[in-house]
C-alpha atoms as a PDB file:
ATOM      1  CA  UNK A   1     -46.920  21.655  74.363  1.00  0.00           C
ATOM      2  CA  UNK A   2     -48.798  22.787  71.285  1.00  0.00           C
ATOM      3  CA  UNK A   3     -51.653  25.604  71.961  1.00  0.00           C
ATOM      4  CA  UNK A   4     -54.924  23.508  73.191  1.00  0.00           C
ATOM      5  CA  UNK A   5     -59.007  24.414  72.266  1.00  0.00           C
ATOM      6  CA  UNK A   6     -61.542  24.377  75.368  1.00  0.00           C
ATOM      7  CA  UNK A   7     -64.891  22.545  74.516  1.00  0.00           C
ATOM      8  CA  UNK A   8     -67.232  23.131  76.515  1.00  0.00           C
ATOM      9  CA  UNK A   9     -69.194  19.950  76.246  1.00  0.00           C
ATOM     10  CA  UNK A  10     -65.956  18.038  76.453  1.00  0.00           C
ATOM     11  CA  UNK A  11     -64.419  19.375  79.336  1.00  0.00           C
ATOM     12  CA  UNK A  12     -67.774  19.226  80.978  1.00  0.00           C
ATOM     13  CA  UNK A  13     -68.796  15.876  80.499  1.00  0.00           C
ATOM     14  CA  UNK A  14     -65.407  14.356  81.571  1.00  0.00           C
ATOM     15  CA  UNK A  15     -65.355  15.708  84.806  1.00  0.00           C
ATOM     16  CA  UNK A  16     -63.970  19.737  84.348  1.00  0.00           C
ATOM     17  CA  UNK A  17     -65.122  22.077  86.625  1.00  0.00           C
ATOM     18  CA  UNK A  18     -64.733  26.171  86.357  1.00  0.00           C
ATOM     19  CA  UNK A  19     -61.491  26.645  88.422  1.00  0.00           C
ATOM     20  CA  UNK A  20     -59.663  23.510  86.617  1.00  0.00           C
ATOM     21  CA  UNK A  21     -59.454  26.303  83.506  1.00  0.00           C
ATOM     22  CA  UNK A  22     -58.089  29.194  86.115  1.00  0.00           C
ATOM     23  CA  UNK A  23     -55.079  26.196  86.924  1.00  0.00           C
ATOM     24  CA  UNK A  24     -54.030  26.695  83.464  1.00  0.00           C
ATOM     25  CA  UNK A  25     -51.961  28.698  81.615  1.00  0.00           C
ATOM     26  CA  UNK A  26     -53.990  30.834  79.129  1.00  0.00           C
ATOM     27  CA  UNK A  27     -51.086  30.165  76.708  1.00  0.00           C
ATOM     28  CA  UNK A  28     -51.606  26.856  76.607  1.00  0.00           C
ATOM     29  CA  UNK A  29     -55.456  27.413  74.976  1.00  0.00           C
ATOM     30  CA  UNK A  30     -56.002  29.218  71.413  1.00  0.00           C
ATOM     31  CA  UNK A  31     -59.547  29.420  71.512  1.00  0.00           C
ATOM     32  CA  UNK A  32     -62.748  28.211  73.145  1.00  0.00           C
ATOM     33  CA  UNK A  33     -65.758  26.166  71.903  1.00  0.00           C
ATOM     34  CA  UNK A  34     -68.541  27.533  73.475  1.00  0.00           C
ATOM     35  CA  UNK A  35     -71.765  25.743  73.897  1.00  0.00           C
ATOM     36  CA  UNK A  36     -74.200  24.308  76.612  1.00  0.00           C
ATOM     37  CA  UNK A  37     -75.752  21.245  77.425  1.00  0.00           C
ATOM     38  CA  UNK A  38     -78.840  19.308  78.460  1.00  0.00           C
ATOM     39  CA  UNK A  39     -79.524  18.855  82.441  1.00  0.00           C
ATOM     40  CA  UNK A  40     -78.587  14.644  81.509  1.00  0.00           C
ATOM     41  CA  UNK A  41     -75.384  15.405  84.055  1.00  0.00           C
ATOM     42  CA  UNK A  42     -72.955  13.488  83.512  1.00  0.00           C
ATOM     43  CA  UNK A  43     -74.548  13.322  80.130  1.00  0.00           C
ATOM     44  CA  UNK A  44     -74.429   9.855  77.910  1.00  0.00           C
ATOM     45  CA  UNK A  45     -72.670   7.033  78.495  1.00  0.00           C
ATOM     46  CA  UNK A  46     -72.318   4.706  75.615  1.00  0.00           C
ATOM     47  CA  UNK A  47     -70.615   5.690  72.437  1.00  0.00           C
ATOM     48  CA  UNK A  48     -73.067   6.339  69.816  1.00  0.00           C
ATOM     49  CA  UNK A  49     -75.174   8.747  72.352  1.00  0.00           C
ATOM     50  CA  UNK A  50     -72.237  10.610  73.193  1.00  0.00           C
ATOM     51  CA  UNK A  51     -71.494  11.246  68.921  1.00  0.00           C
ATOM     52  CA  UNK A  52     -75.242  12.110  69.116  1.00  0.00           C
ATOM     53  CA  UNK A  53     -74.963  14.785  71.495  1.00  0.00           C
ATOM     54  CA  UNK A  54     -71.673  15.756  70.394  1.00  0.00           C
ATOM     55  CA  UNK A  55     -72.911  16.030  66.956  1.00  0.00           C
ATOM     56  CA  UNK A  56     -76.685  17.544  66.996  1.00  0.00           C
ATOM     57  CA  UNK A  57     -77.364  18.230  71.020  1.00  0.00           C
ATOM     58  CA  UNK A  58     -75.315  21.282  71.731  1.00  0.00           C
ATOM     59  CA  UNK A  59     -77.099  23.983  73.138  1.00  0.00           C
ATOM     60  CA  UNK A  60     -76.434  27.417  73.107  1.00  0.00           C
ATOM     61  CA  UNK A  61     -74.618  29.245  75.652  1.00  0.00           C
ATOM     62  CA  UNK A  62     -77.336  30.242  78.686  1.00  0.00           C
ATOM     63  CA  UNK A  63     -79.649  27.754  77.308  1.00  0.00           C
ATOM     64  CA  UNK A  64     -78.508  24.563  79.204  1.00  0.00           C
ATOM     65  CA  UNK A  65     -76.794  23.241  82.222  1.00  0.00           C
ATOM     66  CA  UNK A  66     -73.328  23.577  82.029  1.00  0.00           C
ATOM     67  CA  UNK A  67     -71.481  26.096  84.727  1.00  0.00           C
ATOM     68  CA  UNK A  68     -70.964  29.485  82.393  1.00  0.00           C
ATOM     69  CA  UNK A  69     -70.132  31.956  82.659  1.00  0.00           C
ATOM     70  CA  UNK A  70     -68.008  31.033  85.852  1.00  0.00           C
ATOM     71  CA  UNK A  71     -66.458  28.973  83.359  1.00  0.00           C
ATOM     72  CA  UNK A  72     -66.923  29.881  80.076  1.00  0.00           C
ATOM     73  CA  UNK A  73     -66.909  33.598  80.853  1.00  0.00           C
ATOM     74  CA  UNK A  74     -63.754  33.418  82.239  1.00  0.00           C
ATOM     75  CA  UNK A  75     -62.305  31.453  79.235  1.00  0.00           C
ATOM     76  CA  UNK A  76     -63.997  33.462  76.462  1.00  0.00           C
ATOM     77  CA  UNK A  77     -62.582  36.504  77.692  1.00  0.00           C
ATOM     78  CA  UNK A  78     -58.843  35.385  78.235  1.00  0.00           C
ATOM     79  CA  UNK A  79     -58.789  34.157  74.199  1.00  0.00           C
ATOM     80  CA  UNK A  80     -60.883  33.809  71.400  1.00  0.00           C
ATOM     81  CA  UNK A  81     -64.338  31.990  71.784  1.00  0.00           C
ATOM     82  CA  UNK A  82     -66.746  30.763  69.025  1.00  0.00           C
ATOM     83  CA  UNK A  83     -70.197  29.304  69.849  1.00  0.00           C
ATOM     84  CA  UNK A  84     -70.032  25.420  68.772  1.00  0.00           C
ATOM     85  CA  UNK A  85     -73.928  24.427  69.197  1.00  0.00           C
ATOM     86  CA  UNK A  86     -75.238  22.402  66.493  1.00  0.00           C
ATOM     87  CA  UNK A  87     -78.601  21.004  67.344  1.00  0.00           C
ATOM     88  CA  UNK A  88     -80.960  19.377  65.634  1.00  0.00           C
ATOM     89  CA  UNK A  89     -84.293  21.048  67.406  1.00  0.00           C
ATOM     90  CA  UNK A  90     -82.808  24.330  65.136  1.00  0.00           C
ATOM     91  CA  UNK A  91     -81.966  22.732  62.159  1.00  0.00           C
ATOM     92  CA  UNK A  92     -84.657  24.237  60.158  1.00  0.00           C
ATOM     93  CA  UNK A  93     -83.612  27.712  60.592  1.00  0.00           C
ATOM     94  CA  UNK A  94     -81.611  29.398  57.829  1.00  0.00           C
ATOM     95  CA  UNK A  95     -78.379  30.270  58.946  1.00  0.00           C
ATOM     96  CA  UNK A  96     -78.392  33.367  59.432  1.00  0.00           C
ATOM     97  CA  UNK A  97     -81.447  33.043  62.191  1.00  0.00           C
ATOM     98  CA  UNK A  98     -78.927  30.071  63.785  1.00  0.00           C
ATOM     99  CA  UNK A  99     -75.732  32.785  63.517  1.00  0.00           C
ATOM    100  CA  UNK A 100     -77.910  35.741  65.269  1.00  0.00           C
ATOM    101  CA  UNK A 101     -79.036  33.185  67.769  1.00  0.00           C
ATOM    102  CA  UNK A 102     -75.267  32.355  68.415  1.00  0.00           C
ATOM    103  CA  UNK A 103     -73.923  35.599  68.527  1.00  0.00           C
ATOM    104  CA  UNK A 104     -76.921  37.072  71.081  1.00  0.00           C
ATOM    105  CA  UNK A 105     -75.982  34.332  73.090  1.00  0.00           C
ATOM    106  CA  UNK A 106     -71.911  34.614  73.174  1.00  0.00           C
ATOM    107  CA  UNK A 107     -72.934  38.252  73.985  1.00  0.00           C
ATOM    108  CA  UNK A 108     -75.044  37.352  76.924  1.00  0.00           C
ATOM    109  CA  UNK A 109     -72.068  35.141  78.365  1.00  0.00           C
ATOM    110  CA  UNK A 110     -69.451  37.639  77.744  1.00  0.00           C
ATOM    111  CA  UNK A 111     -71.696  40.374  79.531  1.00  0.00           C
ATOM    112  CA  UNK A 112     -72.078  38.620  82.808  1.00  0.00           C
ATOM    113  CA  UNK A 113     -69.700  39.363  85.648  1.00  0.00           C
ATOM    114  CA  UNK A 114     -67.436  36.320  86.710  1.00  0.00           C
END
């Protein structure tokens, strides 16, 4: 089987929980897509709302809903992580504000004990 990425969002909103990622082999994953989510558990249901969220509703890690870092903590520090959080409420920002955002938060999650 070809190395697999962990999304957060993803494995989340189709039912994942934290120890489903200690059942796997960490060979089977390259990297993780780290990001958070809204308290809208088990998030949208119909198509164009899940794009939406997919697309411009990420959160950053710590910011949202989703089970880190007994999950994502875990995962980010078996193999690589990057934060995957676009959202349209930051937008605006330049860049660089969005990327020191991202990285305080990634260092936040990889901080806290498991």
């Amino acid at each position: 089987m070809p190395p697999c990425v962990l999304d957060a969002l993803h494995f989340s909103r189709s039912g994942g929980l934290p120890a489903h990622i200690g059942e796997v082999a960490p060979s089977l994953f390259q990297y993780a897509q780290i990001c958070d989510a809204g308290p809208d558990m088990p998030g949208p249901t119909d198509t164009p709302a899940l794009i939406r969220e997919a697309r411009t509703g990420r959160l950053l890690p710590g910011e949202g809903v989703l089970p880190w870092p007994s999950c994502g903590g875990g995962a980010s520090r078996r193999y690589a992580a990057s934060v995957e959080a676009p959202c349209r409420d930051t937008a605006h920002l330049p860049a660089v504000e969005r990327a020191r955002r991202a990285y305080r938060a990634l260092e936040a999650l990889l901080q806290t004990p498991e």
